[in-house]
Protein backbone atom coordinates (compact mmCIF):
# COMPACT_ATOMS: atom_id res chain seq x y z
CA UNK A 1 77.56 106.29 85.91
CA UNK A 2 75.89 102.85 86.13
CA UNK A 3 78.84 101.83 87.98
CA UNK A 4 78.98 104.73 91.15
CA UNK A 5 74.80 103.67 91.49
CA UNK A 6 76.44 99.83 91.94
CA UNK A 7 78.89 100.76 94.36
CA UNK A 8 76.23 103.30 96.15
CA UNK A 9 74.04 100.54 96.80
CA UNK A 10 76.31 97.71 98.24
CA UNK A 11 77.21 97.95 101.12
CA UNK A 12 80.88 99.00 101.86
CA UNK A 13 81.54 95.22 103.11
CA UNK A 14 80.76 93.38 99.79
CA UNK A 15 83.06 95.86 98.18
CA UNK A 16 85.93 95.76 100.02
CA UNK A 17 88.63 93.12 99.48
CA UNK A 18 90.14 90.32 101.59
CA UNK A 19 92.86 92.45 103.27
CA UNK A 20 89.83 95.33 103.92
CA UNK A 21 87.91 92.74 105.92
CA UNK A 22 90.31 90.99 107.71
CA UNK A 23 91.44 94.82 108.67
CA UNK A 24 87.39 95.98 109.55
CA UNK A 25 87.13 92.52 111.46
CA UNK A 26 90.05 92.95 113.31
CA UNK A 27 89.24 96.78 114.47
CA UNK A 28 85.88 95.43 114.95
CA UNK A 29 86.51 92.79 117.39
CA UNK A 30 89.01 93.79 119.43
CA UNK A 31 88.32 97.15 119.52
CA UNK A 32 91.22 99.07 118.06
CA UNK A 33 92.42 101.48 115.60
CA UNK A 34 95.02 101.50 112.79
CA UNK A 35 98.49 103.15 113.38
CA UNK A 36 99.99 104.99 110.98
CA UNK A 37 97.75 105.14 108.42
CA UNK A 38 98.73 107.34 106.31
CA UNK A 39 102.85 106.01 106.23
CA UNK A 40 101.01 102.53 105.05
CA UNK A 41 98.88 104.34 102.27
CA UNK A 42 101.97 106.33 101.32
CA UNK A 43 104.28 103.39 100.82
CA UNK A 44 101.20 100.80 98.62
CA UNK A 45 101.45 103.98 96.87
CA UNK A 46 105.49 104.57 96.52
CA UNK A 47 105.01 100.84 95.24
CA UNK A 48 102.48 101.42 92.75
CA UNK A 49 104.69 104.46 91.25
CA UNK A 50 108.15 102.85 91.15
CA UNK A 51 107.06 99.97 89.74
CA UNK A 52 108.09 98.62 92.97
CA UNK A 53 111.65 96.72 94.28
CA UNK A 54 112.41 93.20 93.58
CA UNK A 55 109.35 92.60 91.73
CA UNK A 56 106.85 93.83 94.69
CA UNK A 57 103.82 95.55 92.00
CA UNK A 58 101.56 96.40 95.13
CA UNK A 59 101.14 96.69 98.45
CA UNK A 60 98.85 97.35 101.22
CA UNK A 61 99.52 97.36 105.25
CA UNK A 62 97.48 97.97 108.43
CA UNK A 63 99.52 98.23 112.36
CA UNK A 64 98.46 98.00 115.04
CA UNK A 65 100.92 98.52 117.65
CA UNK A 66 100.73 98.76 121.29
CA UNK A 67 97.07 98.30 121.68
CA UNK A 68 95.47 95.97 123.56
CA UNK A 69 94.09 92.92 121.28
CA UNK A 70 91.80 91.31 123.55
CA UNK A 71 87.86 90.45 123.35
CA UNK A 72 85.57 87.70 124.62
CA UNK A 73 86.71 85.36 121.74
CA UNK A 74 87.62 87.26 118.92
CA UNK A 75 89.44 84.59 117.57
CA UNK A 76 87.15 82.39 116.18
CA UNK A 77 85.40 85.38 113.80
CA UNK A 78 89.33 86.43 112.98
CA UNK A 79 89.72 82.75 111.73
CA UNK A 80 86.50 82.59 110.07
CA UNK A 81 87.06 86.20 108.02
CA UNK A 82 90.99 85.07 107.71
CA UNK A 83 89.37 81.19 106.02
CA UNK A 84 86.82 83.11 104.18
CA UNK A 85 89.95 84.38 102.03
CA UNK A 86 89.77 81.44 100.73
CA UNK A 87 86.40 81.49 99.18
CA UNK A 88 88.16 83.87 96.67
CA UNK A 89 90.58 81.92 95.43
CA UNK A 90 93.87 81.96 98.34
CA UNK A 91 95.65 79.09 98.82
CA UNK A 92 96.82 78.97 102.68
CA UNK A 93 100.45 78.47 103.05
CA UNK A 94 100.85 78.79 106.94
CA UNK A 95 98.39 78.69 109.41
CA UNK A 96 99.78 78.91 113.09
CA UNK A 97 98.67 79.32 116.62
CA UNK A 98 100.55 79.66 119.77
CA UNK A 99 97.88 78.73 123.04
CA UNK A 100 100.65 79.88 125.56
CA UNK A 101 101.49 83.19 123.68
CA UNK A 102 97.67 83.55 122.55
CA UNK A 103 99.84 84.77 118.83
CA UNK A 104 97.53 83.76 115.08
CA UNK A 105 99.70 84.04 112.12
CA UNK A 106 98.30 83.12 108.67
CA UNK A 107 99.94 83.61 105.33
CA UNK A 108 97.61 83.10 102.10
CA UNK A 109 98.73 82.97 98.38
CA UNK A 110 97.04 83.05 95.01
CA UNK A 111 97.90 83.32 91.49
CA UNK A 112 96.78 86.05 89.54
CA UNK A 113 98.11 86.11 86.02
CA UNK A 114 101.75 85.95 85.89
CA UNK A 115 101.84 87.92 89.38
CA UNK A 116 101.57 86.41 92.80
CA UNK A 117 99.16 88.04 95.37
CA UNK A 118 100.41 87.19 99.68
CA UNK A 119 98.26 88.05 102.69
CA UNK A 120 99.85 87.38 105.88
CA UNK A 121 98.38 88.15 109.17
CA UNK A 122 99.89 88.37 112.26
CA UNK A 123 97.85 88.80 115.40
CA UNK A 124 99.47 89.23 119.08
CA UNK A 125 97.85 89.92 122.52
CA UNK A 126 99.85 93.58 122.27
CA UNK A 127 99.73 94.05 118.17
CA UNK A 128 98.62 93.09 114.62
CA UNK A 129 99.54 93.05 111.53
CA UNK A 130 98.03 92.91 107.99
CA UNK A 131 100.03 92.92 104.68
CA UNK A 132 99.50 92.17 101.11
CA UNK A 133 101.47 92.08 98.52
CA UNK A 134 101.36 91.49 94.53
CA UNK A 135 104.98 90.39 93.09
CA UNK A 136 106.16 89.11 89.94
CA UNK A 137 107.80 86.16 91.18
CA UNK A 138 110.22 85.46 88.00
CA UNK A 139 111.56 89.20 88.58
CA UNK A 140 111.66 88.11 92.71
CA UNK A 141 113.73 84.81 91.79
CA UNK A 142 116.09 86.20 89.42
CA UNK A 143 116.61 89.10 92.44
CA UNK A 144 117.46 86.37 94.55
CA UNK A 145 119.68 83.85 92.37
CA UNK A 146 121.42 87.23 91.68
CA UNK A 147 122.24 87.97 95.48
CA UNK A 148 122.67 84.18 96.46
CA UNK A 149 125.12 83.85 93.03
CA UNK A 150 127.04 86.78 94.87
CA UNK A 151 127.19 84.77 98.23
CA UNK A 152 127.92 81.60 96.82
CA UNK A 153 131.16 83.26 94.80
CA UNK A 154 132.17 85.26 97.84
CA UNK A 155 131.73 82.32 100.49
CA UNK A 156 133.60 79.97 97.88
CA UNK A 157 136.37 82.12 97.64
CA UNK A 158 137.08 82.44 100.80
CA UNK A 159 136.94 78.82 101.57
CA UNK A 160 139.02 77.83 98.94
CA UNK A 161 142.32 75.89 99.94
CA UNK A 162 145.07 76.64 97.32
């Protein structure tokens, strides 16, 4: 009970998480709206109750396609909300931005527990896109020594020169 009068008192900002704000900033700024919705929320939760492919535990996803991402110069809060992440603990892994194309794409990591938590953003003048994702990245590597091992045998059969 103590816990719903928390949450009723802060405001819906301070309780939502990095990929929440970087969504809310983005709609906020440049004046869009989310596609698909619902598809995204349906697949974090296909995720959640398959325990997930290739180690993936969680995910969450906002589009926004063929909208026009412009503002007077949203991208200076978008970098500031997309640093802010982290604050709370990401790591940033890329950080890129294209002048001529006007494109921002930032991918974040942090460790929590044995899992690995990735937020990549990708913002372009005509769409954007915001993913996270929680893997176990032992189950992820073993998933892809197991393909590449598969490759490797393949590709070094058929170069072999008997």
């Amino acid at each position: 009970m103590l816990a719903v009068a928390i949450l009723a008192v802060l405001p819906s900002q301070a309780r939502a998480d990095d990929f929440g704000k970087i969504v809310h900033s983005i709609e906020l700024n440049y004046h869009v709206h989310r596609n698909h919705r619902w598809v995204m929320g349906f697949a974090g939760f296909l995720v959640k109750c398959t325990g997930g492919f290739a180690g993936v535990k969680s995910f969450k996803g906002a589009l926004f396609e063929n909208q026009l991402l412009s503002a007077s110069d949203p991208d200076s809060s978008l970098d500031e909300v997309v640093q802010s992440a982290g604050e709370h603990g990401w790591q940033p892994v890329v950080k890129s931005y294209s002048r001529r194309h006007n494109e921002h794409h930032y991918i974040y990591a942090r460790q929590e527990g044995k899992d690995l938590k990735v937020l990549i953003v990708s913002v372009e003048p005509s769409e954007a896109v915001v993913v996270q994702v929680k893997v176990n990245p032992d189950r992820l590597a073993s998933l892809i020594e197991e393909r590449e091992g598969g490759r490797r045998q393949a590709s070094n059969e058929r170069m072999s020169f008997r």
